[in-house]
C-alpha atoms as a PDB file:
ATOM      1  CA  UNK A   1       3.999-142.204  39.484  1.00  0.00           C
ATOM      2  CA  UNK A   2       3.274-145.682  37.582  1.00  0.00           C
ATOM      3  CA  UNK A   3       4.090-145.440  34.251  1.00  0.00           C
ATOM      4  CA  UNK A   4       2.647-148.074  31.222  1.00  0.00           C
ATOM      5  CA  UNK A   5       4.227-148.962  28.256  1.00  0.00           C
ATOM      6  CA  UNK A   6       1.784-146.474  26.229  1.00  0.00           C
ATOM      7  CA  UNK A   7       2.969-143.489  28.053  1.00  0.00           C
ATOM      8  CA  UNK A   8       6.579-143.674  26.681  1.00  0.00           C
ATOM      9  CA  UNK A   9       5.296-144.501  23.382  1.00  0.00           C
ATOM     10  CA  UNK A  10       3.475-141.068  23.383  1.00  0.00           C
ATOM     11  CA  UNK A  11       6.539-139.191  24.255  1.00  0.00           C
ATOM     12  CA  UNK A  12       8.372-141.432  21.815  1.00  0.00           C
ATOM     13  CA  UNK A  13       6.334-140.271  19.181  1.00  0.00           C
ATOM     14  CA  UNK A  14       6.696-136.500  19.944  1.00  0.00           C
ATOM     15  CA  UNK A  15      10.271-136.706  20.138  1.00  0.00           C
ATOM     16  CA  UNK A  16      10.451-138.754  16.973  1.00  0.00           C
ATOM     17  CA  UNK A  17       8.330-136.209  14.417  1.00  0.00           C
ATOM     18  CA  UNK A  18      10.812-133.293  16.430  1.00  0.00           C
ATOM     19  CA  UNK A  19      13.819-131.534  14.376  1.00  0.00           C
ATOM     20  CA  UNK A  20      15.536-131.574  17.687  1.00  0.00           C
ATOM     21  CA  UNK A  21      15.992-131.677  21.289  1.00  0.00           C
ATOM     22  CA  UNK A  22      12.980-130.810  22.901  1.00  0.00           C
ATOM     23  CA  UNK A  23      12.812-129.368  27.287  1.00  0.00           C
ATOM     24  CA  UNK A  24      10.017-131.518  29.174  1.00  0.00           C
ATOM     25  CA  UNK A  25       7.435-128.392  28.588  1.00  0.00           C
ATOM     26  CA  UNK A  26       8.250-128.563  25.134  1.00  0.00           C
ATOM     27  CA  UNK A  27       6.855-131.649  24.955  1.00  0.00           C
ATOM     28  CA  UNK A  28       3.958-131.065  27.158  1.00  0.00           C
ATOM     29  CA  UNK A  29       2.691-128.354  25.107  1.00  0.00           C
ATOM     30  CA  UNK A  30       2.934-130.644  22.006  1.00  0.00           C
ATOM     31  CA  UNK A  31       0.983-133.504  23.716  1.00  0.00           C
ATOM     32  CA  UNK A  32      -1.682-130.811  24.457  1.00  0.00           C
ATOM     33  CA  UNK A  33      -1.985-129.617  21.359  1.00  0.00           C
ATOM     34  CA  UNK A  34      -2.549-133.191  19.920  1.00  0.00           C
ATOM     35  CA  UNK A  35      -5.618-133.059  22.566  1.00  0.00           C
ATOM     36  CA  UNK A  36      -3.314-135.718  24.974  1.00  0.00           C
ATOM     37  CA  UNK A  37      -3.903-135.229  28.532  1.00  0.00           C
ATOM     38  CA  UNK A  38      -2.150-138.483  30.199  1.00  0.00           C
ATOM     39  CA  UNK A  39       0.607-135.854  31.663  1.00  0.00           C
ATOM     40  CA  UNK A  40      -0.109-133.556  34.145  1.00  0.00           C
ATOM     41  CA  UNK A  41       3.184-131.329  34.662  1.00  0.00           C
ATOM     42  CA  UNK A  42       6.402-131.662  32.664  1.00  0.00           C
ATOM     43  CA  UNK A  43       7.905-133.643  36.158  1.00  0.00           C
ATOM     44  CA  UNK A  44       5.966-136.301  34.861  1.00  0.00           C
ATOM     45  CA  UNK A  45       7.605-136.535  31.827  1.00  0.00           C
ATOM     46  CA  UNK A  46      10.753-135.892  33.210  1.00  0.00           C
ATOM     47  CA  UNK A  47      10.586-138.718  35.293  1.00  0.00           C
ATOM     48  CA  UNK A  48       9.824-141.508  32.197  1.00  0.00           C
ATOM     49  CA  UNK A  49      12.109-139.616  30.062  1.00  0.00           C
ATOM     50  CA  UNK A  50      14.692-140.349  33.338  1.00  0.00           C
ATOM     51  CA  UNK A  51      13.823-143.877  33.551  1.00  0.00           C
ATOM     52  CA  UNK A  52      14.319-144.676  29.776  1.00  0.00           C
ATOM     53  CA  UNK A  53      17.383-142.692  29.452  1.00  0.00           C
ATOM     54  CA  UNK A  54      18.774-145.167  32.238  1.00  0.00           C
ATOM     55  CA  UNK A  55      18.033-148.332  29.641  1.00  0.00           C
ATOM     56  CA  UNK A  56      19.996-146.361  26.967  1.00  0.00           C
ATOM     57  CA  UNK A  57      16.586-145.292  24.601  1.00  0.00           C
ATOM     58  CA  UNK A  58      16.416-141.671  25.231  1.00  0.00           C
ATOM     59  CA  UNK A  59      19.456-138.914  25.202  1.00  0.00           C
ATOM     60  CA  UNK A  60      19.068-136.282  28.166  1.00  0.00           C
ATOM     61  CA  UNK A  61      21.173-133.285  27.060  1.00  0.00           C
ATOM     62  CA  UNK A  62      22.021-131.241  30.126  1.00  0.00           C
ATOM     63  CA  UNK A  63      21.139-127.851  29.867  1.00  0.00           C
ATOM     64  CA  UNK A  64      19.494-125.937  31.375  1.00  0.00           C
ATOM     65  CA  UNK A  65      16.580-127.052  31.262  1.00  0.00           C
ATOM     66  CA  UNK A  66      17.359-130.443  30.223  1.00  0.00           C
ATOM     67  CA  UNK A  67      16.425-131.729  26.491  1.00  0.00           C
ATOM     68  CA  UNK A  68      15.734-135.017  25.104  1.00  0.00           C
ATOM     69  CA  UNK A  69      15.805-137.154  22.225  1.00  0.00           C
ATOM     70  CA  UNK A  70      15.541-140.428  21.341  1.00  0.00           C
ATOM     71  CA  UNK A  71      19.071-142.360  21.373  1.00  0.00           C
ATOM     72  CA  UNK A  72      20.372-143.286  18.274  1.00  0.00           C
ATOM     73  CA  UNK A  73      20.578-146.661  17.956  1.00  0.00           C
END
């Protein structure tokens, strides 16, 4: 899956305006309610959630399922 820049910035803004940790669907279902269809499946944003997480700007909380939030910094 090629990612852009843009695509982390949406899920940057969802997790931003959350209270807390949200799953991968959670998101989704937020991004679809804005009317945003660049994701498909939560996978997707698993997987640039994953990446990011690995250059120390997003938290992955491992539950089950897994939650997210931006790092602090």
């Amino acid at each position: 899956m090629h990612t852009t820049p843009s695509d982390f910035e949406r899920l940057q803004g969802v997790l931003s305006e959350a209270d807390e940790p949200l799953t991968a669907r959670e998101i989704l279902a937020e991004l679809e309610a804005r009317g945003d269809d660049t994701f498909e499946n939560p996978h997707q944003i698993a997987t640039v959630l994953g990446r990011r997480a690995r250059e120390g700007e997003v938290q992955v909380i491992s539950q089950q399922p897994y939650q997210y939030r931006i790092a602090d910094a």
